[in-house]
N, C-alpha and C. Protein backbone atom coordinates (compact mmCIF):
# COMPACT_ATOMS: atom_id res chain seq x y z
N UNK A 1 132.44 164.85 10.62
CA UNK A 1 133.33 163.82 11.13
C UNK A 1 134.60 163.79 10.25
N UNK A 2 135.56 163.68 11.24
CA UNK A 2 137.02 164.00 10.19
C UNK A 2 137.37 162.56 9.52
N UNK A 3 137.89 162.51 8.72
CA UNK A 3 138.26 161.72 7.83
C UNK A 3 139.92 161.10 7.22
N UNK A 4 140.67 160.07 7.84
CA UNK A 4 141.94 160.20 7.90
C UNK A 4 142.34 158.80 6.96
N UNK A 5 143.37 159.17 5.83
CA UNK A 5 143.79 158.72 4.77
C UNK A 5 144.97 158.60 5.12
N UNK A 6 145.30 157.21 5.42
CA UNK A 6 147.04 156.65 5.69
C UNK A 6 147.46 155.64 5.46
N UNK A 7 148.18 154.74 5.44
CA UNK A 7 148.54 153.52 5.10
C UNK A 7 147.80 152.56 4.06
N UNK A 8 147.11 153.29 3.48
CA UNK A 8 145.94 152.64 2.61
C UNK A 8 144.87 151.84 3.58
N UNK A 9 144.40 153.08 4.27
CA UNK A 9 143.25 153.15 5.18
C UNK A 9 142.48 154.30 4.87
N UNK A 10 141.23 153.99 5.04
CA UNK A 10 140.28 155.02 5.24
C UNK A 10 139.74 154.95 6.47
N UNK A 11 139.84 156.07 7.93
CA UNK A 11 139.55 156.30 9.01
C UNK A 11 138.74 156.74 9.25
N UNK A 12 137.51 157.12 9.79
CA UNK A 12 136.49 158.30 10.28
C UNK A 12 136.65 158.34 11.88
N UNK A 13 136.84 159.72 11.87
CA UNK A 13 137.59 159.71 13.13
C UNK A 13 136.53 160.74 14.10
N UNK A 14 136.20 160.35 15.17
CA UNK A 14 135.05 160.64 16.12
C UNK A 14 135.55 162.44 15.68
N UNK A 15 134.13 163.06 16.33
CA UNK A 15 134.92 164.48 16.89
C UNK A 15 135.05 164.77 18.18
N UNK A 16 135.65 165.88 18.31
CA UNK A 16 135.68 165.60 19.76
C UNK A 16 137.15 165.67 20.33
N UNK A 17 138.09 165.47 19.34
CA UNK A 17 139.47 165.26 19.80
C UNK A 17 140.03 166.88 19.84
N UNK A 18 141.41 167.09 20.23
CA UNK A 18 141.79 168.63 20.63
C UNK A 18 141.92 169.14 19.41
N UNK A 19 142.19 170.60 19.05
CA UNK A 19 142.43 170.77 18.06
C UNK A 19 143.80 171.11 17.31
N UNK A 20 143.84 171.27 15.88
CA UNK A 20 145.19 171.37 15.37
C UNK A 20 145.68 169.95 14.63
N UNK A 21 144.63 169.19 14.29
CA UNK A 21 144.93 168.17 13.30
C UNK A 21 144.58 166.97 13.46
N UNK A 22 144.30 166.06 13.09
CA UNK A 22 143.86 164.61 13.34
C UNK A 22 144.31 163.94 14.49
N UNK A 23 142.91 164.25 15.42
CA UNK A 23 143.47 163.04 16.66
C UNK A 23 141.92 161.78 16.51
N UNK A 24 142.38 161.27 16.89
CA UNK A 24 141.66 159.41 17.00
C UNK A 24 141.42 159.01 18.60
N UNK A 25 140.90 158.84 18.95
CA UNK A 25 140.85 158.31 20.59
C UNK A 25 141.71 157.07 20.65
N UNK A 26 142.75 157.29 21.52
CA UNK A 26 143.85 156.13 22.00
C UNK A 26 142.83 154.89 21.59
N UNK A 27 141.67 154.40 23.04
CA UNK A 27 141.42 153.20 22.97
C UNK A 27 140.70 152.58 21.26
N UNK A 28 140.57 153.44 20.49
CA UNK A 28 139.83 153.27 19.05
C UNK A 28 141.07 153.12 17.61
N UNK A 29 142.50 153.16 18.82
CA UNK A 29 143.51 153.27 17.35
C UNK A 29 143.38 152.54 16.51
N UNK A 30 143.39 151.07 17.11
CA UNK A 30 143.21 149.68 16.77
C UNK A 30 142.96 149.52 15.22
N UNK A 31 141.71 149.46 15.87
CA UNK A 31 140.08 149.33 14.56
C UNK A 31 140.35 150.37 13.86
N UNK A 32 140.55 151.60 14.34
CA UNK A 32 140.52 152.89 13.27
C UNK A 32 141.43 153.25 12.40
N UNK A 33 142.74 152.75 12.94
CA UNK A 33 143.94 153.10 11.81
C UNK A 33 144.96 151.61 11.70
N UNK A 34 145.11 150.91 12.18
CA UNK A 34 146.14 149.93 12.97
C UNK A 34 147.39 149.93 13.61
N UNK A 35 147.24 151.30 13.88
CA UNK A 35 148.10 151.84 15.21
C UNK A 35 147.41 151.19 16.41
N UNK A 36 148.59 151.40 17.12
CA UNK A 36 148.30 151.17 19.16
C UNK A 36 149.53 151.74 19.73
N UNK A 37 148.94 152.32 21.06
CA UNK A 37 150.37 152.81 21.80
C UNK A 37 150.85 152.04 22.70
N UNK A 38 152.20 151.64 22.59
CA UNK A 38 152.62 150.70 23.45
C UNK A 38 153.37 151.08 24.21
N UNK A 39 154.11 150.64 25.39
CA UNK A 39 155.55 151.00 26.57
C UNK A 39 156.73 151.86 25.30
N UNK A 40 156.99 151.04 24.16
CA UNK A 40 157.73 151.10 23.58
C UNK A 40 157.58 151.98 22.70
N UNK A 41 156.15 153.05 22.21
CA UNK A 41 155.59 153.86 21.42
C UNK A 41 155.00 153.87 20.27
N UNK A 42 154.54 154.13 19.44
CA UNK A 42 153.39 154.03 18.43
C UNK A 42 153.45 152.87 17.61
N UNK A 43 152.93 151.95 17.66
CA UNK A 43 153.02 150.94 17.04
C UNK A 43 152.29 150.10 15.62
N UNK A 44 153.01 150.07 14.48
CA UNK A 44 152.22 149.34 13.69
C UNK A 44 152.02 148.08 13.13
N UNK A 45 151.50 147.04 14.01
CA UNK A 45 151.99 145.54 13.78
C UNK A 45 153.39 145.34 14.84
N UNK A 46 154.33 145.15 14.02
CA UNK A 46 155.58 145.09 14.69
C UNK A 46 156.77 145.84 14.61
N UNK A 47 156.48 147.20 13.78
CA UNK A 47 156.95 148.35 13.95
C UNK A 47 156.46 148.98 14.70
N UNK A 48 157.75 149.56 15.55
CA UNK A 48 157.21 151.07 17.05
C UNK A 48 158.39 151.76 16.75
N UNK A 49 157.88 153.34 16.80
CA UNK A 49 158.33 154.52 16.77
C UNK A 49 158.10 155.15 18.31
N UNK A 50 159.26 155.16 18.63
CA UNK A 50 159.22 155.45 20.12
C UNK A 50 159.11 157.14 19.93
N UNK A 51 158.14 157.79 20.56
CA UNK A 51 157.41 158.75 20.93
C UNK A 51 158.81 160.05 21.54
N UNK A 52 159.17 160.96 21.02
CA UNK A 52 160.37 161.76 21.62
C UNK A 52 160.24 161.62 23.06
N UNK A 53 161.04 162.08 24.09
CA UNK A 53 160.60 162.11 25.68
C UNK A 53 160.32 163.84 25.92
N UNK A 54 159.72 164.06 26.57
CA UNK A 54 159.66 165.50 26.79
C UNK A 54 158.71 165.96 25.85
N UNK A 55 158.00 165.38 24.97
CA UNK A 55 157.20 165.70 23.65
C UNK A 55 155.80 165.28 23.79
N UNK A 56 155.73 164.33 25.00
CA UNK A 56 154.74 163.05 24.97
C UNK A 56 153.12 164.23 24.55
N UNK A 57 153.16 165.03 24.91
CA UNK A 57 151.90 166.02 24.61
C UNK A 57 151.58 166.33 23.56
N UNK A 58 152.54 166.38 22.86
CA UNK A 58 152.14 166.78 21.31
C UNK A 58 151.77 165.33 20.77
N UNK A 59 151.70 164.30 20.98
CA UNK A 59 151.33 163.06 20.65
C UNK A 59 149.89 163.10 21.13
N UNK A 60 149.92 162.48 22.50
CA UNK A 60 148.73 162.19 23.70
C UNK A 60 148.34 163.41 24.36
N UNK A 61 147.07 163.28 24.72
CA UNK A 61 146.32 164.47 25.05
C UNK A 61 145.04 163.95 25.44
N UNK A 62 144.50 163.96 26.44
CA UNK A 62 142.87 163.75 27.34
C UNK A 62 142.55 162.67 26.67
N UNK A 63 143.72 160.94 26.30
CA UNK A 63 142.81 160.11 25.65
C UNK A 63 143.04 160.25 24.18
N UNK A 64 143.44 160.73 23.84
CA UNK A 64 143.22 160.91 22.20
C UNK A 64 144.94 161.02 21.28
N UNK A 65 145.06 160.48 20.35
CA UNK A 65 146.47 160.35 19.60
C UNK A 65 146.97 160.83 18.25
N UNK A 66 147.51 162.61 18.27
CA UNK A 66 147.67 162.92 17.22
C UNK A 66 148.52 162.14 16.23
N UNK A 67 147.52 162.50 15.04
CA UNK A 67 148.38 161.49 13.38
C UNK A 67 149.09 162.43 13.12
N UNK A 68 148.77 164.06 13.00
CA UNK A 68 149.93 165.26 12.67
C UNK A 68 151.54 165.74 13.35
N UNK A 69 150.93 164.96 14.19
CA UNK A 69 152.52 164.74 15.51
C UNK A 69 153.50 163.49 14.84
N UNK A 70 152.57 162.76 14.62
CA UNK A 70 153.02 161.49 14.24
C UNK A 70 153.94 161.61 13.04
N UNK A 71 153.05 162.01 12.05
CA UNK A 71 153.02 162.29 10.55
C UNK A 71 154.98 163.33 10.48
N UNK A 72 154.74 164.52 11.64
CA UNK A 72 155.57 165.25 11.14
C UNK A 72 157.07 164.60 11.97
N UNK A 73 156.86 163.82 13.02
CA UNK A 73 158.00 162.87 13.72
C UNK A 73 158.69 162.32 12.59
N UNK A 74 157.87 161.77 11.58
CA UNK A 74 158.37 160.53 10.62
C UNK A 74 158.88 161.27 9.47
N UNK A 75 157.99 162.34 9.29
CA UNK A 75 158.77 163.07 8.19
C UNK A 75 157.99 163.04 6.84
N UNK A 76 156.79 162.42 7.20
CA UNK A 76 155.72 162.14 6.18
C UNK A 76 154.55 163.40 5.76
N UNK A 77 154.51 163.97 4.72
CA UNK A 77 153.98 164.85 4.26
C UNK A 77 152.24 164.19 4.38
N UNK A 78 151.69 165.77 5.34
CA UNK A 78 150.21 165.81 5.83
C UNK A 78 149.30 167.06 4.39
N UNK A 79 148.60 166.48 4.26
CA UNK A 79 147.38 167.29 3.28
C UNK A 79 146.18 167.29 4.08
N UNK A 80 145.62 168.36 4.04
CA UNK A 80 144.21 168.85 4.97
C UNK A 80 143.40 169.86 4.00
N UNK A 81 142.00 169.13 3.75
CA UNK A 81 140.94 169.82 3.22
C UNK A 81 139.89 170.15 4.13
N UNK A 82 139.89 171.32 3.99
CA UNK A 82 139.16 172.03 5.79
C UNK A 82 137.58 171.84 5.29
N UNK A 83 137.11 172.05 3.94
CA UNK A 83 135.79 171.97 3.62
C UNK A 83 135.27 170.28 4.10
N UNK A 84 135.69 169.52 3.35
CA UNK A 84 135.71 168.18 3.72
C UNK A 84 136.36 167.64 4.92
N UNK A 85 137.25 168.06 5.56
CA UNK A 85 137.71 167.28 6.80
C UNK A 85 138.51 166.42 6.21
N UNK A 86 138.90 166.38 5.45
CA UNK A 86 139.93 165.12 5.52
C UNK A 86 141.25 165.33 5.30
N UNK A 87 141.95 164.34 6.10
CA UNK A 87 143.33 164.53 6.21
C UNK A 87 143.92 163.24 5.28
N UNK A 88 145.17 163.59 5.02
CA UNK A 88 146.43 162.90 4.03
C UNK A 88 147.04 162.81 4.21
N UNK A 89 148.03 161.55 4.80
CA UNK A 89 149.03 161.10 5.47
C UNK A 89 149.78 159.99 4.13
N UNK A 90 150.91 161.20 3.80
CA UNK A 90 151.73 160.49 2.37
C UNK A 90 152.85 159.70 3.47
N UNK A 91 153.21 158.85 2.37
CA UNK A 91 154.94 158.09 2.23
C UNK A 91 155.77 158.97 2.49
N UNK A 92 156.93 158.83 3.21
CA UNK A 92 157.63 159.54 3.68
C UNK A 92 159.08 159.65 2.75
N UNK A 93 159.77 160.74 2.56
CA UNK A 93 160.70 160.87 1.42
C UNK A 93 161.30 159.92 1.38
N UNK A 94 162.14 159.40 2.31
CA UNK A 94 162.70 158.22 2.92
C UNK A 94 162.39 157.29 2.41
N UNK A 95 161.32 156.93 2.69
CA UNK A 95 160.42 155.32 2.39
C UNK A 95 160.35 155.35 1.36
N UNK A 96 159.69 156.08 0.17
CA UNK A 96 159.70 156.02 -0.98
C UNK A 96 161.19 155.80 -1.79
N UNK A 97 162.26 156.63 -1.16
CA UNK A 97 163.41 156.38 -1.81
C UNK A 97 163.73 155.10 -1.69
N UNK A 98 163.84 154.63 -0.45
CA UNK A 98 164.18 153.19 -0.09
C UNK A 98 163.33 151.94 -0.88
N UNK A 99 162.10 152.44 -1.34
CA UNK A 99 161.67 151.47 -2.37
C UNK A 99 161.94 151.37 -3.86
N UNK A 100 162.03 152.65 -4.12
CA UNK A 100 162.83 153.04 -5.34
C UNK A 100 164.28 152.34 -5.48
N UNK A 101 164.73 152.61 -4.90
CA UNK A 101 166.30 152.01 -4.54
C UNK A 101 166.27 150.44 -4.80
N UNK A 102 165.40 149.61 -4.51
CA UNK A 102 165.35 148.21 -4.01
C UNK A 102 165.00 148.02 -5.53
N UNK A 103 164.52 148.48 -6.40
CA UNK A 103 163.67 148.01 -7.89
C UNK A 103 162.90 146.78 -7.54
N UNK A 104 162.32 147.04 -6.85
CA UNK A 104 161.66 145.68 -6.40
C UNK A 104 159.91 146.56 -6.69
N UNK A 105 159.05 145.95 -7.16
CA UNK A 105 158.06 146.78 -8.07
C UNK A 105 156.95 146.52 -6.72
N UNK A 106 156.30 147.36 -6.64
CA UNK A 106 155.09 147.31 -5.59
C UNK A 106 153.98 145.96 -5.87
N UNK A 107 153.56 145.19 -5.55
CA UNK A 107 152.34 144.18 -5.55
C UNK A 107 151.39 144.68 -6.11
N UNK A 108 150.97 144.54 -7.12
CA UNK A 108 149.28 144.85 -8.08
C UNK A 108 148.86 143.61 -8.21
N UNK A 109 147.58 143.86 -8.97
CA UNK A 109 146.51 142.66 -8.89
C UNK A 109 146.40 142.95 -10.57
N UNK A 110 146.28 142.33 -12.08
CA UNK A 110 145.17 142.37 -13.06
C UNK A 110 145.16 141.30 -13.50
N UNK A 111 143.74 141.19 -14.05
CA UNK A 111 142.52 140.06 -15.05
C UNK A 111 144.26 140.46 -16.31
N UNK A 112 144.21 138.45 -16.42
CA UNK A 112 144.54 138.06 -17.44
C UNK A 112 142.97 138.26 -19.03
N UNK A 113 143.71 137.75 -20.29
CA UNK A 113 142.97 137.97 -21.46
C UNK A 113 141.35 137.08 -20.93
N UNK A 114 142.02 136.02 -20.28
CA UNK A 114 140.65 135.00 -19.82
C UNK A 114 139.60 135.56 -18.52
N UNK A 115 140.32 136.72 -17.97
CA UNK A 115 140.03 136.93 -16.78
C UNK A 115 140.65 136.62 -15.40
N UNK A 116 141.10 135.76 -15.33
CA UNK A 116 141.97 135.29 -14.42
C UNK A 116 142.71 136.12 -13.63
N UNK A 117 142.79 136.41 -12.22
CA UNK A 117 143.66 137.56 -11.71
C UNK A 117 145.12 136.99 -11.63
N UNK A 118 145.53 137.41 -11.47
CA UNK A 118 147.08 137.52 -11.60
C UNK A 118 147.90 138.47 -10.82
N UNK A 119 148.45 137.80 -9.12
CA UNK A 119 149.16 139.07 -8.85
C UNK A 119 150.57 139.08 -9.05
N UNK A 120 151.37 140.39 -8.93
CA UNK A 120 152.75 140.57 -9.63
C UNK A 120 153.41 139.25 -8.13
N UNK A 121 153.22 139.38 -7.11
CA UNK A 121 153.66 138.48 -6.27
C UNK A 121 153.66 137.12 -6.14
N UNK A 122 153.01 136.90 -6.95
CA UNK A 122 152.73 135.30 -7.56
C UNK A 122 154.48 134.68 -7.88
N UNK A 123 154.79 135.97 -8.74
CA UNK A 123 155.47 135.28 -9.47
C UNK A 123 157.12 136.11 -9.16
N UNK A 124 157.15 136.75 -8.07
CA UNK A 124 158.33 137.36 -7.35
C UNK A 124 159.83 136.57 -7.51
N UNK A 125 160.41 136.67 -8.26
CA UNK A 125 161.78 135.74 -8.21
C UNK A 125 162.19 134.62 -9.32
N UNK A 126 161.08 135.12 -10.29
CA UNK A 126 161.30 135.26 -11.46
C UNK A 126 160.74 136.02 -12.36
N UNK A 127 161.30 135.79 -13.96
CA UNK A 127 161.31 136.81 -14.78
C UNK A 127 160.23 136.90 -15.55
N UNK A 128 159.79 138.15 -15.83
CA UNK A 128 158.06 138.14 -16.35
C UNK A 128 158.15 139.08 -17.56
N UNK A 129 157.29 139.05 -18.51
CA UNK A 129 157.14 140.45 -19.46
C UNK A 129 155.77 140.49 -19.26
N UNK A 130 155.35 142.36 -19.31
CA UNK A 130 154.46 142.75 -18.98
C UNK A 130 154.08 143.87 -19.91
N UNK A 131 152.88 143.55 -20.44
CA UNK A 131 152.84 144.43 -21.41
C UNK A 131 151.68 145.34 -21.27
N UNK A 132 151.76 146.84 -21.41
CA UNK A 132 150.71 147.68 -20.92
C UNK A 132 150.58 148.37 -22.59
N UNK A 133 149.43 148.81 -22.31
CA UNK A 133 149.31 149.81 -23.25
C UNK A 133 147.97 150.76 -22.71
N UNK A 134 147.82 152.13 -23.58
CA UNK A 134 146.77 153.25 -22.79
C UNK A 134 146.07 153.61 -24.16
N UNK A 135 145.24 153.82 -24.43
CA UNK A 135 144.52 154.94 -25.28
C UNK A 135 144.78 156.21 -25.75
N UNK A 136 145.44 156.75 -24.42
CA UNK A 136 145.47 158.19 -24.76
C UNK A 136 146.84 158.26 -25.19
């Protein structure tokens, strides 16, 4: 059973779909990735990537919705381990730059000295010191 790594999801994806890279059965996008296909084209939440015209095949196929169609539309770098089945659906050059750009630091979670969690979003919009240190 193939195995699809994206959005900070873990997928298991029926078999059965065509071949040439991660497809998911349309009616299972939902639950399985939090994609859906809409009038308007691939949708996540309230982002849609409208589907090229003339292309619709390399997407959709007997029911089923390639992520490698998807993946290479957006521009997002795919990894495939054929022993294991599983596929890798990275951040796209783009996206990553655009977060880089913003210095705006990604959301983490850590245990204060007491334990206490503490996320960086707590405290978004003001000023914090943060102190790490490693072993090695």
């Amino acid at each position: 059973m193939p195995t699809l790594l994206t959005n900070g999801r873990i997928a298991q994806l029926p078999n059965g779909g065509p071949a040439g890279g991660p497809w998911a059965p349309i009616a299972q996008l939902p639950e399985l990735t939090g994609w859906e296909l809409k009038p308007e084209g691939a949708c996540l939440g309230d982002v849609c990537v409208p589907l090229p015209r003339g292309r619709e095949s390399e997407f959709v196929r007997d029911g089923w919705f390639s992520f490698g169609a998807l993946a290479e539309h957006l521009s997002q770098p795919i990894a495939h381990d054929d022993q294991s089945e599983v596929w890798s659906i990275g951040e796209s050059a783009g996206d990553r730059t655009a977060a880089l750009e913003s210095l705006e630091a990604p959301n983490f979670a850590l245990p204060d000295h007491l334990g206490k969690e503490h996320q960086l979003l707590d405290y978004r919009g003001k000023k914090i010191f943060l102190v790490s240190w490693a072993s090695w």
